[in-house]
C-alpha atoms as a PDB file:
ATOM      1  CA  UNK A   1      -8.578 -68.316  19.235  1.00  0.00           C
ATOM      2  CA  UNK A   2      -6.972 -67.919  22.602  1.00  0.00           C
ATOM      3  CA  UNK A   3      -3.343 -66.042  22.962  1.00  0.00           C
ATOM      4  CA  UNK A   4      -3.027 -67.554  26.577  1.00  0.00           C
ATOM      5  CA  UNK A   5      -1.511 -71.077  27.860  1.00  0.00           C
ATOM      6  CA  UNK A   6      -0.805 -74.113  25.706  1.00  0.00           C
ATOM      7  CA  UNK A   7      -3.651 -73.708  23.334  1.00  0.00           C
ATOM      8  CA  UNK A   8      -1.652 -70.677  21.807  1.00  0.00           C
ATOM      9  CA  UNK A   9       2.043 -72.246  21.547  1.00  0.00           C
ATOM     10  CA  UNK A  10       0.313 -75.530  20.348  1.00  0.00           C
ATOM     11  CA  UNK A  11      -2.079 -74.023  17.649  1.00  0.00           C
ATOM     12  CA  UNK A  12       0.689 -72.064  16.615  1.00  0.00           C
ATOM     13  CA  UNK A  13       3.726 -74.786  16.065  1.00  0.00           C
ATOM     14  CA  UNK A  14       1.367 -77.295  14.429  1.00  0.00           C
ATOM     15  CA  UNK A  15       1.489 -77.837  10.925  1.00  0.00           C
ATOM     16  CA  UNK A  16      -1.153 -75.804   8.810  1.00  0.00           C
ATOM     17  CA  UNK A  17      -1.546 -78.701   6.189  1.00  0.00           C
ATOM     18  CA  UNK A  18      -2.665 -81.173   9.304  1.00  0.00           C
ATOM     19  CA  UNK A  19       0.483 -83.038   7.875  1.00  0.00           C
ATOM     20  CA  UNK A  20       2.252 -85.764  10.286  1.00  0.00           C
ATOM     21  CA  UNK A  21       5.346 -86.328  10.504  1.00  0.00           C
ATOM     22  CA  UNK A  22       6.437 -89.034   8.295  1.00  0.00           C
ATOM     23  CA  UNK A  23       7.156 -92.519   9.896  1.00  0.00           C
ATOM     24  CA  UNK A  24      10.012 -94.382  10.002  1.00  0.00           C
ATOM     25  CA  UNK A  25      10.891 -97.717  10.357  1.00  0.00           C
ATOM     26  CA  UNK A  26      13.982 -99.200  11.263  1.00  0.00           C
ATOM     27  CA  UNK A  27      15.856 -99.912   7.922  1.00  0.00           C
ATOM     28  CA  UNK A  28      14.403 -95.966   6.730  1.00  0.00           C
ATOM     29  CA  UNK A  29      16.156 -92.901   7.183  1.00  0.00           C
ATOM     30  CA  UNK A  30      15.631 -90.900  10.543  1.00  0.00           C
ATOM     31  CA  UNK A  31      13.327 -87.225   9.233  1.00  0.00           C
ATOM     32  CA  UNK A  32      13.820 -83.957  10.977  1.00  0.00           C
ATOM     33  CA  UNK A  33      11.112 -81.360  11.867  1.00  0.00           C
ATOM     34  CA  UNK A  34      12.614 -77.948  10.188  1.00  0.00           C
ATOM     35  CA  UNK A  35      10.300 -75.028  10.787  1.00  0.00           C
ATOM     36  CA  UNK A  36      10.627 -71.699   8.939  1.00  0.00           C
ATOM     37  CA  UNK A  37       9.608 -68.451  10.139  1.00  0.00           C
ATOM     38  CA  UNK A  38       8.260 -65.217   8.976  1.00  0.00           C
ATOM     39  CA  UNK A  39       8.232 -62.282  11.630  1.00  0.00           C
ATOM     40  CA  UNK A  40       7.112 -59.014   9.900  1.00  0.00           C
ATOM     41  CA  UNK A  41       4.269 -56.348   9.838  1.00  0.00           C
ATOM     42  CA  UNK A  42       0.809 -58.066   8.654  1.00  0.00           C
ATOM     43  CA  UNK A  43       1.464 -57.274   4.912  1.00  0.00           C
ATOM     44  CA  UNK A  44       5.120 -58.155   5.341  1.00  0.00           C
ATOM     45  CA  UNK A  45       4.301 -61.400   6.004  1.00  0.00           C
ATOM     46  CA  UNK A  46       1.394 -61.728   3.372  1.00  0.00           C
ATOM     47  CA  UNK A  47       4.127 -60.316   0.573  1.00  0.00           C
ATOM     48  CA  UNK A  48       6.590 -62.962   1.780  1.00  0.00           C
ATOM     49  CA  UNK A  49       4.454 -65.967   1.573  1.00  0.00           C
ATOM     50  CA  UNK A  50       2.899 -64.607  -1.676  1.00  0.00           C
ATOM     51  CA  UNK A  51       6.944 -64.363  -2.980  1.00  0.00           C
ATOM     52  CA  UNK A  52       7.555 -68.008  -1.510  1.00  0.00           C
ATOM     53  CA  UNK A  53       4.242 -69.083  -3.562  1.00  0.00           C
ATOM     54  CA  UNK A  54       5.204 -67.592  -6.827  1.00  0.00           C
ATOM     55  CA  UNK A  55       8.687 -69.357  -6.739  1.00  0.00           C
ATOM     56  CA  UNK A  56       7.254 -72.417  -6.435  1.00  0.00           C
ATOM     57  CA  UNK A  57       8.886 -73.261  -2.496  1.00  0.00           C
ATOM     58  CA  UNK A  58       5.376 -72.854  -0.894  1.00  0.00           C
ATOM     59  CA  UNK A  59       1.731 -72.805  -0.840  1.00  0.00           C
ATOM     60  CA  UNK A  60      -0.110 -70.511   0.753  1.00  0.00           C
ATOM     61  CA  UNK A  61      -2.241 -73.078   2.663  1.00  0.00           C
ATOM     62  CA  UNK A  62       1.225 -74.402   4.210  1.00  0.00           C
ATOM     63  CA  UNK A  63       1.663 -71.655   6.183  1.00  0.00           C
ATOM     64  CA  UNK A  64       0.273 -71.597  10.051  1.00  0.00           C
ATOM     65  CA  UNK A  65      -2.577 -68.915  10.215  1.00  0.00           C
ATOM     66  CA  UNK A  66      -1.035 -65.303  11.145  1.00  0.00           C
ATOM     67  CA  UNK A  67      -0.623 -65.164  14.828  1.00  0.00           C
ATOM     68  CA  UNK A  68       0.356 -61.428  16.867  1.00  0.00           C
ATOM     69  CA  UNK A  69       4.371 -61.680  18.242  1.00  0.00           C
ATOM     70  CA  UNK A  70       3.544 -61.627  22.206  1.00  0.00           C
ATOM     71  CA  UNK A  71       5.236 -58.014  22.881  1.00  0.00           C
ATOM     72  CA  UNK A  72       5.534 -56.766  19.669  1.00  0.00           C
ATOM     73  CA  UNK A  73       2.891 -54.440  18.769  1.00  0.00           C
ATOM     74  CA  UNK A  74       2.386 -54.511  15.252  1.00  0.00           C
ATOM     75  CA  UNK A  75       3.824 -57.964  14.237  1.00  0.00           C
ATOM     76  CA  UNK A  76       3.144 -60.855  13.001  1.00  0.00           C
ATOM     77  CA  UNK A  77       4.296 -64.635  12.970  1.00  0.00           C
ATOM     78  CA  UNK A  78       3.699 -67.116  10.485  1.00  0.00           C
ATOM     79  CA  UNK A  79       5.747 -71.077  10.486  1.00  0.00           C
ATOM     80  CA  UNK A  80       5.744 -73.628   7.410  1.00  0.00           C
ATOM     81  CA  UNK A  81       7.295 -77.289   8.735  1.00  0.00           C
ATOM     82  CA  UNK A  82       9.021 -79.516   6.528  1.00  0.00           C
ATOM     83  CA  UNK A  83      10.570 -82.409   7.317  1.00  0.00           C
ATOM     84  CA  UNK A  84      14.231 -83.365   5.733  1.00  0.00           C
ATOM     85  CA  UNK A  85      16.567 -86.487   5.477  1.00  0.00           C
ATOM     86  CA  UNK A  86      18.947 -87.008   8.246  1.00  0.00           C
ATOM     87  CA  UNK A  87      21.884 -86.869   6.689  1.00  0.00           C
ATOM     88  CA  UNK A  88      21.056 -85.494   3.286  1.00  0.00           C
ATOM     89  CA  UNK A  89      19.404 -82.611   1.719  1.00  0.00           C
ATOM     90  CA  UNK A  90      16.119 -84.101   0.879  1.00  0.00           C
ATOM     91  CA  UNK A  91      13.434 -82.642   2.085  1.00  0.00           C
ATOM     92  CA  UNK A  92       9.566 -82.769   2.142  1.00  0.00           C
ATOM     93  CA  UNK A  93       6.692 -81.166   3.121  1.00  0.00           C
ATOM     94  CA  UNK A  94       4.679 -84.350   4.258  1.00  0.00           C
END
């Protein structure tokens, strides 16, 4: 996996789950993207999404793959995307 260029920033923001945003037609609701980070050591970030598992919010496989914070010796990113309602509080993961 490169760390350089595009190829980093877009393996890193795209969903894990190969997921697409879902569509919308004109008499449907508008969805936003919502992305949720974890920034931590390695096993920070393992404990977290093991947590966010065990509560039911997450699966592990919807995470993005661990990726080094440019700068940051030591720590690591992961992002889950979901996608909500405009204009409620619905929200999904597809």
């Amino acid at each position: 996996m490169k760390l350089d260029g595009n190829l980093y920033t877009e393996e890193f923001l795209s969903d894990s789950t190969g997921s697409v945003r879902p569509n919308s037609d004109a008499g449907e609701p508008e969805w936003e993207k919502v992305d949720l980070t974890i920034v931590s050591s390695r096993e920070g970030v393992m404990a977290e999404i093991r947590k966010f598992y065990v509560m039911g919010f997450a699966h592990v496989d919807e995470w993005s793959p661990l990726m080094p914070v440019p700068n940051l010796p030591g720590r690591f990113m992961t992002i889950l995307t979901r996608y909500r309602k405009l204009g409620t509080t619905e929200s999904s993961t597809r």
